[in-house]
C-alpha atoms as a PDB file:
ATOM      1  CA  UNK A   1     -75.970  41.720 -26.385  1.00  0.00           C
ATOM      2  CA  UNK A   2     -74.984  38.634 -25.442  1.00  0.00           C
ATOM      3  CA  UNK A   3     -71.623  36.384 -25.584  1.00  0.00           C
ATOM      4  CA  UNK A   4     -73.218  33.117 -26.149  1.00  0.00           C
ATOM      5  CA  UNK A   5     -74.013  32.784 -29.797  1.00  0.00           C
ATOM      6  CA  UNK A   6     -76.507  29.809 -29.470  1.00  0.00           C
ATOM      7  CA  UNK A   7     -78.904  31.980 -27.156  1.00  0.00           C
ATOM      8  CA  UNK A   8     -77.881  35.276 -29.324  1.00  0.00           C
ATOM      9  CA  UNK A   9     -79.606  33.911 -32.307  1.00  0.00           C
ATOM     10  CA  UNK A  10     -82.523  32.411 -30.681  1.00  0.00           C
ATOM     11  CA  UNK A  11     -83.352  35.909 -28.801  1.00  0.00           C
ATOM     12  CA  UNK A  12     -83.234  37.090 -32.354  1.00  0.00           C
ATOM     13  CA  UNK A  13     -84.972  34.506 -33.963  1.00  0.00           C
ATOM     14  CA  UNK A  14     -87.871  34.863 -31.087  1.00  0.00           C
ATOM     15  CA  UNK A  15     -88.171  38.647 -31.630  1.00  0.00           C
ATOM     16  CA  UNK A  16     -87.980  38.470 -35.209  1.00  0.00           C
ATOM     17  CA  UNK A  17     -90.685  36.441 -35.417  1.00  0.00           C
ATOM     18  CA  UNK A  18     -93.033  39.313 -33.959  1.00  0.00           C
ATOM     19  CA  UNK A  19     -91.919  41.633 -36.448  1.00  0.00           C
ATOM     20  CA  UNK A  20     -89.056  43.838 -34.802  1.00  0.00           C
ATOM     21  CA  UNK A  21     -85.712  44.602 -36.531  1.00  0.00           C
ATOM     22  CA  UNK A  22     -82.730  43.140 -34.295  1.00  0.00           C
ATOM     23  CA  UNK A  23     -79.164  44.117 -34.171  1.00  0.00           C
ATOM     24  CA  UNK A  24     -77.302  41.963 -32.110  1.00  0.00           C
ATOM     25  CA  UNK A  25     -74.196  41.756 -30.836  1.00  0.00           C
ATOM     26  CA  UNK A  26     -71.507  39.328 -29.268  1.00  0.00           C
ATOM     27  CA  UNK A  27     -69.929  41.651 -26.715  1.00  0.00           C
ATOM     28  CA  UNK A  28     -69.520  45.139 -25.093  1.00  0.00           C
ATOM     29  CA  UNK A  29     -67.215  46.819 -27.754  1.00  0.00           C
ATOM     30  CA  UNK A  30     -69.032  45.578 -31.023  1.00  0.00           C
ATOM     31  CA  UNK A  31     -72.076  47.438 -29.290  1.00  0.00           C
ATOM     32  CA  UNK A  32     -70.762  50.382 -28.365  1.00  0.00           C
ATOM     33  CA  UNK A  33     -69.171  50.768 -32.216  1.00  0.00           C
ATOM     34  CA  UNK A  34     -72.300  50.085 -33.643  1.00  0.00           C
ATOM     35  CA  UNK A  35     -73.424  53.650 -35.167  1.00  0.00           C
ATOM     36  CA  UNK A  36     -77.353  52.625 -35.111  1.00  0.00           C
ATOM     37  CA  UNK A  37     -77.625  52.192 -31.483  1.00  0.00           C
ATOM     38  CA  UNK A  38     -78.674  55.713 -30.697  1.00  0.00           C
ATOM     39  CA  UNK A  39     -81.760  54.825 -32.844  1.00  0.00           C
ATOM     40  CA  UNK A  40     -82.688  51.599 -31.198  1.00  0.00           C
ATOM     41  CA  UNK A  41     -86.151  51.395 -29.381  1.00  0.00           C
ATOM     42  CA  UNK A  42     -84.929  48.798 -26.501  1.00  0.00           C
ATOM     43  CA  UNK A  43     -81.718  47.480 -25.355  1.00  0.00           C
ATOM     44  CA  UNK A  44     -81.581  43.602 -23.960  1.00  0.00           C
ATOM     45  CA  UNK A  45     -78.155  43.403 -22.235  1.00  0.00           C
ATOM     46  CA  UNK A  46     -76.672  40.596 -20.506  1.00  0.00           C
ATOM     47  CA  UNK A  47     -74.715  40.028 -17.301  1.00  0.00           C
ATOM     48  CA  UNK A  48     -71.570  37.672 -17.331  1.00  0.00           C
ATOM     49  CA  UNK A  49     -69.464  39.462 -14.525  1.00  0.00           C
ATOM     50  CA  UNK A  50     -66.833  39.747 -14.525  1.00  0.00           C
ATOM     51  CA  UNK A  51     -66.003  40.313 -18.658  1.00  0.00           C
ATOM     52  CA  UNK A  52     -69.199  42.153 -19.172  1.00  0.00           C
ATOM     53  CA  UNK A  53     -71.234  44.036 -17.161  1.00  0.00           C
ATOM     54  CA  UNK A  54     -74.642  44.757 -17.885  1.00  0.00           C
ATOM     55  CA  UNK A  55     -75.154  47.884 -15.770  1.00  0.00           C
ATOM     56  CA  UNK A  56     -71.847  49.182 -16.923  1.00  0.00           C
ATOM     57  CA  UNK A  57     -72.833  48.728 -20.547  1.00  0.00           C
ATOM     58  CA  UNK A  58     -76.142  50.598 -20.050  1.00  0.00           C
ATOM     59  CA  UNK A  59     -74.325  53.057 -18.515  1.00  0.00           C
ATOM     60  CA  UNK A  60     -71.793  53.534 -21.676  1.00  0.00           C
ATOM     61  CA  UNK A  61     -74.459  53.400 -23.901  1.00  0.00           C
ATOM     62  CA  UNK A  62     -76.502  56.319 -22.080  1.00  0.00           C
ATOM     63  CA  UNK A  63     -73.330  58.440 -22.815  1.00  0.00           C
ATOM     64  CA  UNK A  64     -73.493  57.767 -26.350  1.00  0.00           C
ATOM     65  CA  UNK A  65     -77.232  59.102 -26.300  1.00  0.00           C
ATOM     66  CA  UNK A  66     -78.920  55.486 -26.278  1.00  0.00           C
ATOM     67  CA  UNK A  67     -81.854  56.543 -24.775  1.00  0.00           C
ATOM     68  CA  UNK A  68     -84.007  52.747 -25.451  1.00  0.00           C
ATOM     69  CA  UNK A  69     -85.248  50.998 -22.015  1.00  0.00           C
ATOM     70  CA  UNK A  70     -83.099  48.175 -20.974  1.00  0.00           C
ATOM     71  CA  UNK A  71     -83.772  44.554 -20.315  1.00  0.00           C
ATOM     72  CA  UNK A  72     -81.126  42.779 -18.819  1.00  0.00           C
ATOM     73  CA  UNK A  73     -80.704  38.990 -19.173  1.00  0.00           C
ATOM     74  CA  UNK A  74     -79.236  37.065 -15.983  1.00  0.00           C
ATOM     75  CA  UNK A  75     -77.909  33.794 -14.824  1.00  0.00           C
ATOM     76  CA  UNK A  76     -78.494  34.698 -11.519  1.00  0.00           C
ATOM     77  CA  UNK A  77     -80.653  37.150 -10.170  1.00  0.00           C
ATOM     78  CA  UNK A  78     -80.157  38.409  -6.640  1.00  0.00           C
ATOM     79  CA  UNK A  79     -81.369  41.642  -4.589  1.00  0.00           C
ATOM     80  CA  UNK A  80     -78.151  43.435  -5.502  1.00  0.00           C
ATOM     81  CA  UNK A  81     -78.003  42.829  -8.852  1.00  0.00           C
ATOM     82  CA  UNK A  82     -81.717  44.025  -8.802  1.00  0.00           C
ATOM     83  CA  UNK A  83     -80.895  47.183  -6.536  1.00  0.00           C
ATOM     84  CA  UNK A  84     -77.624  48.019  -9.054  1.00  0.00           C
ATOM     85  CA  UNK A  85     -80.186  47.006 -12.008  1.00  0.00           C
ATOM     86  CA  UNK A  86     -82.549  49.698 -11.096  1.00  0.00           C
ATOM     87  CA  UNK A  87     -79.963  52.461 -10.104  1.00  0.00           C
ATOM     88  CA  UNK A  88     -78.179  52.218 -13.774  1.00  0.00           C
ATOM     89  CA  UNK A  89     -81.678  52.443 -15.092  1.00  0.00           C
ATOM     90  CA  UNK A  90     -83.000  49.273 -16.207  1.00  0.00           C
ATOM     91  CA  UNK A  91     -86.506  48.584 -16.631  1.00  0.00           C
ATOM     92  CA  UNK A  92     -86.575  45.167 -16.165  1.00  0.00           C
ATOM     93  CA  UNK A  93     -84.839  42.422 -15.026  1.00  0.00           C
ATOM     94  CA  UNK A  94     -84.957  38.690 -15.795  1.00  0.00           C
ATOM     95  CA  UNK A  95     -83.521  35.394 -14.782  1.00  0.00           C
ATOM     96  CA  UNK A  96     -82.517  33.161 -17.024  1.00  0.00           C
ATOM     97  CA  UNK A  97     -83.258  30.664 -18.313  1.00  0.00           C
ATOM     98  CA  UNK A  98     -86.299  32.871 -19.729  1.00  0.00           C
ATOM     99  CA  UNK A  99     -89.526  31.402 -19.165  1.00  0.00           C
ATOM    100  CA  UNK A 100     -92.433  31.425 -21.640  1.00  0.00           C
ATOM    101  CA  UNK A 101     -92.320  34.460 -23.476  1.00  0.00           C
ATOM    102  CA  UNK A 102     -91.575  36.646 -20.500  1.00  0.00           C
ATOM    103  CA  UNK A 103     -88.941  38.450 -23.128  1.00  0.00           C
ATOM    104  CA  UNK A 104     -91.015  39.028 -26.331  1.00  0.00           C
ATOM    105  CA  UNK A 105     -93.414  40.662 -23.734  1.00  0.00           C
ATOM    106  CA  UNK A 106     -91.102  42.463 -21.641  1.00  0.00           C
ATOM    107  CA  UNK A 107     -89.797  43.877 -25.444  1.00  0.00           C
ATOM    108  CA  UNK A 108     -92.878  44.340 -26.762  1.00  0.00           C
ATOM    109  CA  UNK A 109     -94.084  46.188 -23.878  1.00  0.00           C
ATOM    110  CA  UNK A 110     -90.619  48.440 -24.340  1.00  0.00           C
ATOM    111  CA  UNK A 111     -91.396  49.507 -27.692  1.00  0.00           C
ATOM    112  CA  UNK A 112     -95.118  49.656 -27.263  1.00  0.00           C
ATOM    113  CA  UNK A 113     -96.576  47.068 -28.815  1.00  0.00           C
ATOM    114  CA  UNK A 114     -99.404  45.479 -26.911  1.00  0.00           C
END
């Protein structure tokens, strides 16, 4: 999920390209109405506080039985955000902007490809 549609479509267009399926969407409430999420094999959520919430998200999504590991995608990554990262249950965090392909293989790693 992400707000921005420019860097929506390239995170697409990057994990595409590897082979995965991607359902993306623009904000919180188009991905929490989505009826495949349950089913998804990794989440990649982004932080823009104060509209959306990345650890907040995760956290609705758990209650709808999303059981994927989370990624989440951050302007600005500091030891809170880290600490609150890790209690809602992400399992991994990166800064933005993303350097080389540390998504694809933080993704790839998710759904176990090597």
């Amino acid at each position: 999920m992400n707000d921005d549609a420019a860097v929506r479509e390239a995170i697409c267009f990057v994990l595409r390209l590897e082979g995965l399926e991607v359902c993306a969407h623009a904000d919180a409430a188009s991905a929490l109405a989505c009826p495949q999420l349950p089913a998804a094999r990794c989440l990649v959520l982004g932080d823009h506080p104060p509209a959306q919430d990345g650890c907040e998200l995760l956290r609705l999504l758990r209650a709808r039985n999303a059981t994927a590991p989370a990624i989440l995608l951050a302007g600005r990554v500091t030891p809170v955000l880290r600490a609150r990262a890790g209690v809602a249950g992400m399992a991994v965090v990166l800064e933005k902007p993303l350097l080389d392909d540390a998504l694809v293989e933080a993704v790839l790693a998710a759904v176990g490809h090597t």
